[in-house]
PDB file of N, CA and C in Angstrom:
ATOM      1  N   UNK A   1       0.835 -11.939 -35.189  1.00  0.00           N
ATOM      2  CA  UNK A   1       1.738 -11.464 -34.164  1.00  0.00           C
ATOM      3  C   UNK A   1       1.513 -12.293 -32.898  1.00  0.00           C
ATOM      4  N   UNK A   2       2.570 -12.244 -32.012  1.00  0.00           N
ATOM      5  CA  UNK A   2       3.104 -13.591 -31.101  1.00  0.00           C
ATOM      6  C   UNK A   2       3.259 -12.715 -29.746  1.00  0.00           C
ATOM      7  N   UNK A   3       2.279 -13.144 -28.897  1.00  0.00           N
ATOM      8  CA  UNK A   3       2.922 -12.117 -27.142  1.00  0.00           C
ATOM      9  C   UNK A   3       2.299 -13.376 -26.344  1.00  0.00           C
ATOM     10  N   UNK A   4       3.366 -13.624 -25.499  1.00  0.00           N
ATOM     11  CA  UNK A   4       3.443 -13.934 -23.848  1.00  0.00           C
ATOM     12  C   UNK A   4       2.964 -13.582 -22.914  1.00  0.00           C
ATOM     13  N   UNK A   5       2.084 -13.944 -22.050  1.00  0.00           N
ATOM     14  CA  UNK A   5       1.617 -12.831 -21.066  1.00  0.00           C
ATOM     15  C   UNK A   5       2.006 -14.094 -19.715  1.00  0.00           C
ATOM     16  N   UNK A   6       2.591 -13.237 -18.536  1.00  0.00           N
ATOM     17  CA  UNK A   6       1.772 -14.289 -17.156  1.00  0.00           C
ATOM     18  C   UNK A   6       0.004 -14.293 -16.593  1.00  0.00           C
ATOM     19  N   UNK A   7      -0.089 -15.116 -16.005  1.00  0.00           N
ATOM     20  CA  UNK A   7      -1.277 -14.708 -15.313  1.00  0.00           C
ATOM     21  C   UNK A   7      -1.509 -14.984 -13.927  1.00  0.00           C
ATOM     22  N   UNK A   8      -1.480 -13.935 -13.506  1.00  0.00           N
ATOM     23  CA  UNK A   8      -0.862 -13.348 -11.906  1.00  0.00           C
ATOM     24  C   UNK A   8      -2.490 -14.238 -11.350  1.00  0.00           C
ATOM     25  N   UNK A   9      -2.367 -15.107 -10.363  1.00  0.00           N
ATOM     26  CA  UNK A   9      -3.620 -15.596  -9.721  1.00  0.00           C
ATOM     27  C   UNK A   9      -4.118 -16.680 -10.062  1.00  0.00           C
ATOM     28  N   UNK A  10      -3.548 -17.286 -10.849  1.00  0.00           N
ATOM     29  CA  UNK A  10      -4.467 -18.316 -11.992  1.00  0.00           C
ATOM     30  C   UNK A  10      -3.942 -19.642 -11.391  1.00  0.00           C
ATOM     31  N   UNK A  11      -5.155 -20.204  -9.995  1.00  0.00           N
ATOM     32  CA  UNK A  11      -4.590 -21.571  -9.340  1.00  0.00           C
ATOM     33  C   UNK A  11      -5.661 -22.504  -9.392  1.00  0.00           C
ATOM     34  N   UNK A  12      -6.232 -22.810 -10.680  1.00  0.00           N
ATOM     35  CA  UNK A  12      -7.472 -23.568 -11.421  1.00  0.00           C
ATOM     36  C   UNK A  12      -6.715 -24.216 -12.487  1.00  0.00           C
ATOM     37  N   UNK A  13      -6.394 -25.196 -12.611  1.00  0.00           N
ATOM     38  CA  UNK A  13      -6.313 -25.819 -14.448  1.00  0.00           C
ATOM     39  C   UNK A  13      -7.389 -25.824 -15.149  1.00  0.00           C
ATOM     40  N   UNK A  14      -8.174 -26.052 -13.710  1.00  0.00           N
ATOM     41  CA  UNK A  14     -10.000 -26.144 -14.890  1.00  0.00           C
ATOM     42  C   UNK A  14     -10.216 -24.586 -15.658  1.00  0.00           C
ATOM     43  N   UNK A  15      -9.892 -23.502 -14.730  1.00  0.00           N
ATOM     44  CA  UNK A  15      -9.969 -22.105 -14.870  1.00  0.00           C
ATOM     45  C   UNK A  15      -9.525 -21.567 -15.818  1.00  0.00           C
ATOM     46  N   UNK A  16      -7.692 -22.473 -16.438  1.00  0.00           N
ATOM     47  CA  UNK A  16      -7.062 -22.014 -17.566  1.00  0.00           C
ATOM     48  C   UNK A  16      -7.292 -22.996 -18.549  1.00  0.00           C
ATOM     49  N   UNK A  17      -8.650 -23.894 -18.362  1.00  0.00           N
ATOM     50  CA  UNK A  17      -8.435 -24.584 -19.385  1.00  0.00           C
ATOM     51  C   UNK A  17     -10.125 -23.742 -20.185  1.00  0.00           C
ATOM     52  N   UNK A  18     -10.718 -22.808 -19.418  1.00  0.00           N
ATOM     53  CA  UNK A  18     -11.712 -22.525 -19.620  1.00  0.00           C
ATOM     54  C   UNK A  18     -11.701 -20.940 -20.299  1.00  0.00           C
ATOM     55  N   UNK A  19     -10.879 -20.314 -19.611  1.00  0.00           N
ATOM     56  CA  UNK A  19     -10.221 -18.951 -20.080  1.00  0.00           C
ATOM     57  C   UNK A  19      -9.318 -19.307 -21.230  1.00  0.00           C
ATOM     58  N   UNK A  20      -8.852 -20.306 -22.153  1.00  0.00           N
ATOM     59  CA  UNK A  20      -8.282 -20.937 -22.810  1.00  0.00           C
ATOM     60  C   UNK A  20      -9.341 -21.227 -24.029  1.00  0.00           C
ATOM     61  N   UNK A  21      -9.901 -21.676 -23.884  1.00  0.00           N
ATOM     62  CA  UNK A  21     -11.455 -22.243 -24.202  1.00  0.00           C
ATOM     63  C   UNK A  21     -12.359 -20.904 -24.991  1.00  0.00           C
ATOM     64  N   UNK A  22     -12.319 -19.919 -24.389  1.00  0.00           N
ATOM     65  CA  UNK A  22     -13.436 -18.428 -24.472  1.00  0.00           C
ATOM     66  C   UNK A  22     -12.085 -17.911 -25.776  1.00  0.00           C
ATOM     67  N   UNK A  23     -11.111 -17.757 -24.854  1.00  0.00           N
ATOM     68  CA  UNK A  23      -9.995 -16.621 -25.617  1.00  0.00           C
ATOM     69  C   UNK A  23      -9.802 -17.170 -27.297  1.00  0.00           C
ATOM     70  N   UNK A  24      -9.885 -18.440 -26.664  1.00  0.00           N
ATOM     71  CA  UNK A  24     -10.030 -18.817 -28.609  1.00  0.00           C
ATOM     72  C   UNK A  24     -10.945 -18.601 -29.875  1.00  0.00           C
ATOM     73  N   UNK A  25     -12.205 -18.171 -29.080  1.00  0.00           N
ATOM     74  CA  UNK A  25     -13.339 -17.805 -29.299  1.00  0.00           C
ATOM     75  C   UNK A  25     -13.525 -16.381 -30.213  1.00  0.00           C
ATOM     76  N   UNK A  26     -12.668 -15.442 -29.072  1.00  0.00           N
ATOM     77  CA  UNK A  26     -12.061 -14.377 -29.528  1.00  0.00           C
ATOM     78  C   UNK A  26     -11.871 -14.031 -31.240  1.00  0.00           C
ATOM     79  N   UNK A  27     -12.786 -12.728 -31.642  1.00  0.00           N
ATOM     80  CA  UNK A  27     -12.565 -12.288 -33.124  1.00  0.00           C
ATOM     81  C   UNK A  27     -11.404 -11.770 -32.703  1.00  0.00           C
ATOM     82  N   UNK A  28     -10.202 -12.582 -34.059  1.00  0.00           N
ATOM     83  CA  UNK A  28      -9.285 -11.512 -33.883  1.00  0.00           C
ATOM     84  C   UNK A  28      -8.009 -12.663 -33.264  1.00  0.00           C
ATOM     85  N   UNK A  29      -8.259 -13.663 -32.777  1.00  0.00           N
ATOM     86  CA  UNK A  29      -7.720 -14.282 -32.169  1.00  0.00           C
ATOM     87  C   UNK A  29      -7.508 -16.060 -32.922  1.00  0.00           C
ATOM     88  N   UNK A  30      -5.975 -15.833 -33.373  1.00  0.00           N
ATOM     89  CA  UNK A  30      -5.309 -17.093 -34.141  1.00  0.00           C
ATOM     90  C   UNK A  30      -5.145 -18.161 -33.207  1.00  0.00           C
ATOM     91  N   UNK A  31      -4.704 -18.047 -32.216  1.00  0.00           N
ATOM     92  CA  UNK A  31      -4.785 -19.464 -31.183  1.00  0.00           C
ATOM     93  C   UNK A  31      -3.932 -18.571 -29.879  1.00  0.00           C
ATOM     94  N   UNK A  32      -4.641 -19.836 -28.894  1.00  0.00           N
ATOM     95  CA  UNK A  32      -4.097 -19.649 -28.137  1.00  0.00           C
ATOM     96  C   UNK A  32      -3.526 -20.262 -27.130  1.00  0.00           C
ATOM     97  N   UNK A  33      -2.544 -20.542 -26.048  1.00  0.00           N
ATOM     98  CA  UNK A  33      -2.476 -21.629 -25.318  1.00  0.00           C
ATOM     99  C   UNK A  33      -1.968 -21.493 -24.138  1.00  0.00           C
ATOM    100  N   UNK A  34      -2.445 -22.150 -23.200  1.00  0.00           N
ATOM    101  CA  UNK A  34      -2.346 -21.748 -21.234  1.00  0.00           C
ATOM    102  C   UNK A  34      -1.506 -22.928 -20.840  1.00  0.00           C
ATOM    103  N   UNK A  35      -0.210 -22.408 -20.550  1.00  0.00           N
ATOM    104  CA  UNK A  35       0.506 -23.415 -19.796  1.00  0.00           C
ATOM    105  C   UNK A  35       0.012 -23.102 -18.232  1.00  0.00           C
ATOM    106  N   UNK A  36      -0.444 -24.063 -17.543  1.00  0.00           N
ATOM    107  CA  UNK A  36      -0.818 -23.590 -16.209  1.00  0.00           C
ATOM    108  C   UNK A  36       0.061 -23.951 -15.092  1.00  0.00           C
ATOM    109  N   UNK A  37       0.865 -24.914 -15.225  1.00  0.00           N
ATOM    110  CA  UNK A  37       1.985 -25.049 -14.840  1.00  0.00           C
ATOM    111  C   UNK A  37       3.371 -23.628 -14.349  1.00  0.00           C
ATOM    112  N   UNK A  38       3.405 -22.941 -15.887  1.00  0.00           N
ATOM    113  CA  UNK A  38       3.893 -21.912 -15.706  1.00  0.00           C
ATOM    114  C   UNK A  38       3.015 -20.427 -15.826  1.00  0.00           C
ATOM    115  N   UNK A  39       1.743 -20.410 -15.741  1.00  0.00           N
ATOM    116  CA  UNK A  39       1.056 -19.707 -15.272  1.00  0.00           C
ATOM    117  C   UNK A  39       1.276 -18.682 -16.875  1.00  0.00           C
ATOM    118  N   UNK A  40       1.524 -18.919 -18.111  1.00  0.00           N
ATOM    119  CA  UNK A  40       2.120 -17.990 -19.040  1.00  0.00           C
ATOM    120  C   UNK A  40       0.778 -18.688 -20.438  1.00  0.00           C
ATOM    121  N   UNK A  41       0.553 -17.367 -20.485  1.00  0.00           N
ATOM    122  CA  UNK A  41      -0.526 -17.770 -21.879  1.00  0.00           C
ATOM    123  C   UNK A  41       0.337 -17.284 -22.872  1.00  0.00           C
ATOM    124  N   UNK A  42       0.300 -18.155 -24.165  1.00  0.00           N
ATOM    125  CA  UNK A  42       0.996 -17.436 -25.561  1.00  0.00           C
ATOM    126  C   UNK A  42      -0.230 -16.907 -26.573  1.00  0.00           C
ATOM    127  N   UNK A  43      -0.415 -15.944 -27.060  1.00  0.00           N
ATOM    128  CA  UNK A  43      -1.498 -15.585 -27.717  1.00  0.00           C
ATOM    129  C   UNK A  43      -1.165 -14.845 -29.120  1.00  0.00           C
ATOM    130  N   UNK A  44      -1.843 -15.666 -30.276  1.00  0.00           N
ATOM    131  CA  UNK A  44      -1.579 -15.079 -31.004  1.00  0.00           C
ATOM    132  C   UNK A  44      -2.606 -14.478 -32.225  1.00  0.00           C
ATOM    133  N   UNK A  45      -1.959 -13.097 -33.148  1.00  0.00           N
ATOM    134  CA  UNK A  45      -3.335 -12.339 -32.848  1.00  0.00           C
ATOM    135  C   UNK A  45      -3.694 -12.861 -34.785  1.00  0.00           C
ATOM    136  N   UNK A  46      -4.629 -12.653 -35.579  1.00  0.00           N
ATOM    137  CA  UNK A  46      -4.576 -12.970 -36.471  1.00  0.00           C
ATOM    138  C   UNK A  46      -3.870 -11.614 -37.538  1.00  0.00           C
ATOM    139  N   UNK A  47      -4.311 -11.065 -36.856  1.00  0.00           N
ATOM    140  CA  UNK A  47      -4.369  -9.104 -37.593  1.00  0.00           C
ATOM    141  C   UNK A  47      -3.116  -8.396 -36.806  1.00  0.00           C
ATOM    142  N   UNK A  48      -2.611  -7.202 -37.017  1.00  0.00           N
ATOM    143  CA  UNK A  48      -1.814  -6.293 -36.753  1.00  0.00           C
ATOM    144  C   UNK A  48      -1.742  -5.412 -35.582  1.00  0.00           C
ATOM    145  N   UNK A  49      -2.996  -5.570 -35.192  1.00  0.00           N
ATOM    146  CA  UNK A  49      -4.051  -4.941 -34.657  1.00  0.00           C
ATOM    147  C   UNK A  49      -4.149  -5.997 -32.670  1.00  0.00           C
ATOM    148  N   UNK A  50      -2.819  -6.134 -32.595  1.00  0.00           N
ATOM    149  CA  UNK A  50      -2.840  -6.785 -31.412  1.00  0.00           C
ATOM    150  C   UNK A  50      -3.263  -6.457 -30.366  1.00  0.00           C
ATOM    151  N   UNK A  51      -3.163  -5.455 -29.988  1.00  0.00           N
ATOM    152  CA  UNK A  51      -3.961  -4.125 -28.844  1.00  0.00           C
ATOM    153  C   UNK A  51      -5.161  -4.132 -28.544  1.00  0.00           C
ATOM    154  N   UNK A  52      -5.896  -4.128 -29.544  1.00  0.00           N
ATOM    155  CA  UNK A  52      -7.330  -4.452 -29.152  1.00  0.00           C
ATOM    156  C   UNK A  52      -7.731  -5.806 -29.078  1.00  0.00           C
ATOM    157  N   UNK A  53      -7.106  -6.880 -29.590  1.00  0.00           N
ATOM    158  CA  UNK A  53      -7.422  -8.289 -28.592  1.00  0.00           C
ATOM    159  C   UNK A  53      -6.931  -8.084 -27.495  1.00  0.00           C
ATOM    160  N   UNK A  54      -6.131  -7.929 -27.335  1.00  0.00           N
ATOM    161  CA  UNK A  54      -5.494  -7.974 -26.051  1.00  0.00           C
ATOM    162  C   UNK A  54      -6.117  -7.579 -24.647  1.00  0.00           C
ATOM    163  N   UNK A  55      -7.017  -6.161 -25.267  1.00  0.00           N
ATOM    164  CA  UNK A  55      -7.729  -5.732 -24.123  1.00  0.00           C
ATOM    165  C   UNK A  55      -9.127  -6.163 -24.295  1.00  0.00           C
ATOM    166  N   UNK A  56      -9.812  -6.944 -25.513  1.00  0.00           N
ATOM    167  CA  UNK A  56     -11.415  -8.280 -25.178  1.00  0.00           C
ATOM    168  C   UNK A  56     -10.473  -9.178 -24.778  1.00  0.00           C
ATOM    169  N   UNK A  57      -9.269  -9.969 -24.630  1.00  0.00           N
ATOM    170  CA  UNK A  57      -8.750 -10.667 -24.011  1.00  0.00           C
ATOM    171  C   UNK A  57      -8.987 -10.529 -22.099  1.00  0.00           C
ATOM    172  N   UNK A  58      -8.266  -9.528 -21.857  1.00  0.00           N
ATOM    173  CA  UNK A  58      -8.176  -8.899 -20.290  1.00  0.00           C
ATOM    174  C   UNK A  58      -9.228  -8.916 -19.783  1.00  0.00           C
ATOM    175  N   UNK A  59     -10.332  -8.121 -20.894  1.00  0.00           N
ATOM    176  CA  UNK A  59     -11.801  -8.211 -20.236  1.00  0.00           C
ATOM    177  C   UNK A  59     -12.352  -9.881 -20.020  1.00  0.00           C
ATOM    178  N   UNK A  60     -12.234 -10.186 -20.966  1.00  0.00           N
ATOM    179  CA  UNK A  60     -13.083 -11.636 -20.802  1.00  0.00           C
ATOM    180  C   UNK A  60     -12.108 -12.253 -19.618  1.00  0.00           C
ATOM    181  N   UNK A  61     -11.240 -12.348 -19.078  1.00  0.00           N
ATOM    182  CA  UNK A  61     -10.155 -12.976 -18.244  1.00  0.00           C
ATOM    183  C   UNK A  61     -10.971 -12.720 -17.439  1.00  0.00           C
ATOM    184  N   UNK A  62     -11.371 -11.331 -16.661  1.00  0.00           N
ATOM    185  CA  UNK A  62     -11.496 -10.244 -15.832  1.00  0.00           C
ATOM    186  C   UNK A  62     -12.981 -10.707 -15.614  1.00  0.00           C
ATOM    187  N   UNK A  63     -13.660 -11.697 -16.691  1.00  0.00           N
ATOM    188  CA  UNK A  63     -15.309 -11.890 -16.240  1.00  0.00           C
ATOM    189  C   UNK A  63     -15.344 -13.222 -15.515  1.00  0.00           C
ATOM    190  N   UNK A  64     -13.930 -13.810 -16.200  1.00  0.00           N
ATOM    191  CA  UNK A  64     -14.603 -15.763 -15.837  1.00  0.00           C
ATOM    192  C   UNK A  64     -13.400 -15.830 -14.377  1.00  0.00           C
ATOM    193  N   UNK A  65     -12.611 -15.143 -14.816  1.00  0.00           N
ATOM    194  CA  UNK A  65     -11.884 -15.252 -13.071  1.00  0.00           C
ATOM    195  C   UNK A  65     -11.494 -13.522 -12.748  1.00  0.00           C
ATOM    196  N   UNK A  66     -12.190 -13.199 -11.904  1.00  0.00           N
ATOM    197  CA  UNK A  66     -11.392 -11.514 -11.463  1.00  0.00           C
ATOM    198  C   UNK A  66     -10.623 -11.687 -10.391  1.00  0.00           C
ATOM    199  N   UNK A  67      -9.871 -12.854  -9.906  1.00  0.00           N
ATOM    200  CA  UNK A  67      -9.042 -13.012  -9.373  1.00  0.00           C
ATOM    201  C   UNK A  67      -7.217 -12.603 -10.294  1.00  0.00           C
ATOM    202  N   UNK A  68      -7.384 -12.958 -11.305  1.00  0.00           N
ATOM    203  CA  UNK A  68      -6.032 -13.397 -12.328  1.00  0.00           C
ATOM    204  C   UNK A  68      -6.202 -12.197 -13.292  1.00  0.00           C
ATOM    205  N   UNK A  69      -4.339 -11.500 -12.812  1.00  0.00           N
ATOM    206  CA  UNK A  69      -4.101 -10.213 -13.536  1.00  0.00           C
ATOM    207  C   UNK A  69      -3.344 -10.932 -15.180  1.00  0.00           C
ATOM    208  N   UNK A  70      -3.679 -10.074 -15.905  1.00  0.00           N
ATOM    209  CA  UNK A  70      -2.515 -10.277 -17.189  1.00  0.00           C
ATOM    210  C   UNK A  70      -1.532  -9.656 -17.117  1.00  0.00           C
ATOM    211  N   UNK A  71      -0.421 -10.149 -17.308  1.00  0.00           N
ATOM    212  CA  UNK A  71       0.421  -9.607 -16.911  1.00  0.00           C
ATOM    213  C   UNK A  71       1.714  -9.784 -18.360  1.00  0.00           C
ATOM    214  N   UNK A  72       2.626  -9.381 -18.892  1.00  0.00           N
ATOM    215  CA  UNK A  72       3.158  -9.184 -20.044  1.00  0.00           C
ATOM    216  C   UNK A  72       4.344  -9.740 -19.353  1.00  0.00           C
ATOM    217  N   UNK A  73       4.447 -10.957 -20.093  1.00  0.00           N
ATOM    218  CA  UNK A  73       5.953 -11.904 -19.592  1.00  0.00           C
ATOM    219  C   UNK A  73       7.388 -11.303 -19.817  1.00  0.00           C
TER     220      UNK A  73
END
């Protein structure tokens, strides 16, 4: 399964190339990719079960920058 998110705050490329970097890391997590340009991550989940990446997604966002909200495009 396939979701869009913005990310409200996110004025680092190094930042989304690093939160980019972790999220891929992510159990649970098929790929992922940070346009930083348009501030929009596409994330996609491996399982059905998108909800709960979504929120070790938010958290881990929430550790390496607590500046940058997720936000659902």
């Amino acid at each position: 399964m396939k979701k869009v998110f913005r990310l409200e705050g996110l004025d680092c490329a190094h930042c989304a190339a690093k939160i980019e970097e972790r999220v891929s890391k992510l159990e649970g997590v098929k790929s992922v990719v940070i346009n930083f340009m348009t501030t929009k991550m596409t994330l996609e989940s491996i399982d059905e079960n998108i909800g709960e990446v979504v929120e070790k997604v938010k958290k881990l966002i929430n550790e390496i920058e607590p500046d940058v909200n997720m936000l659902k495009a």
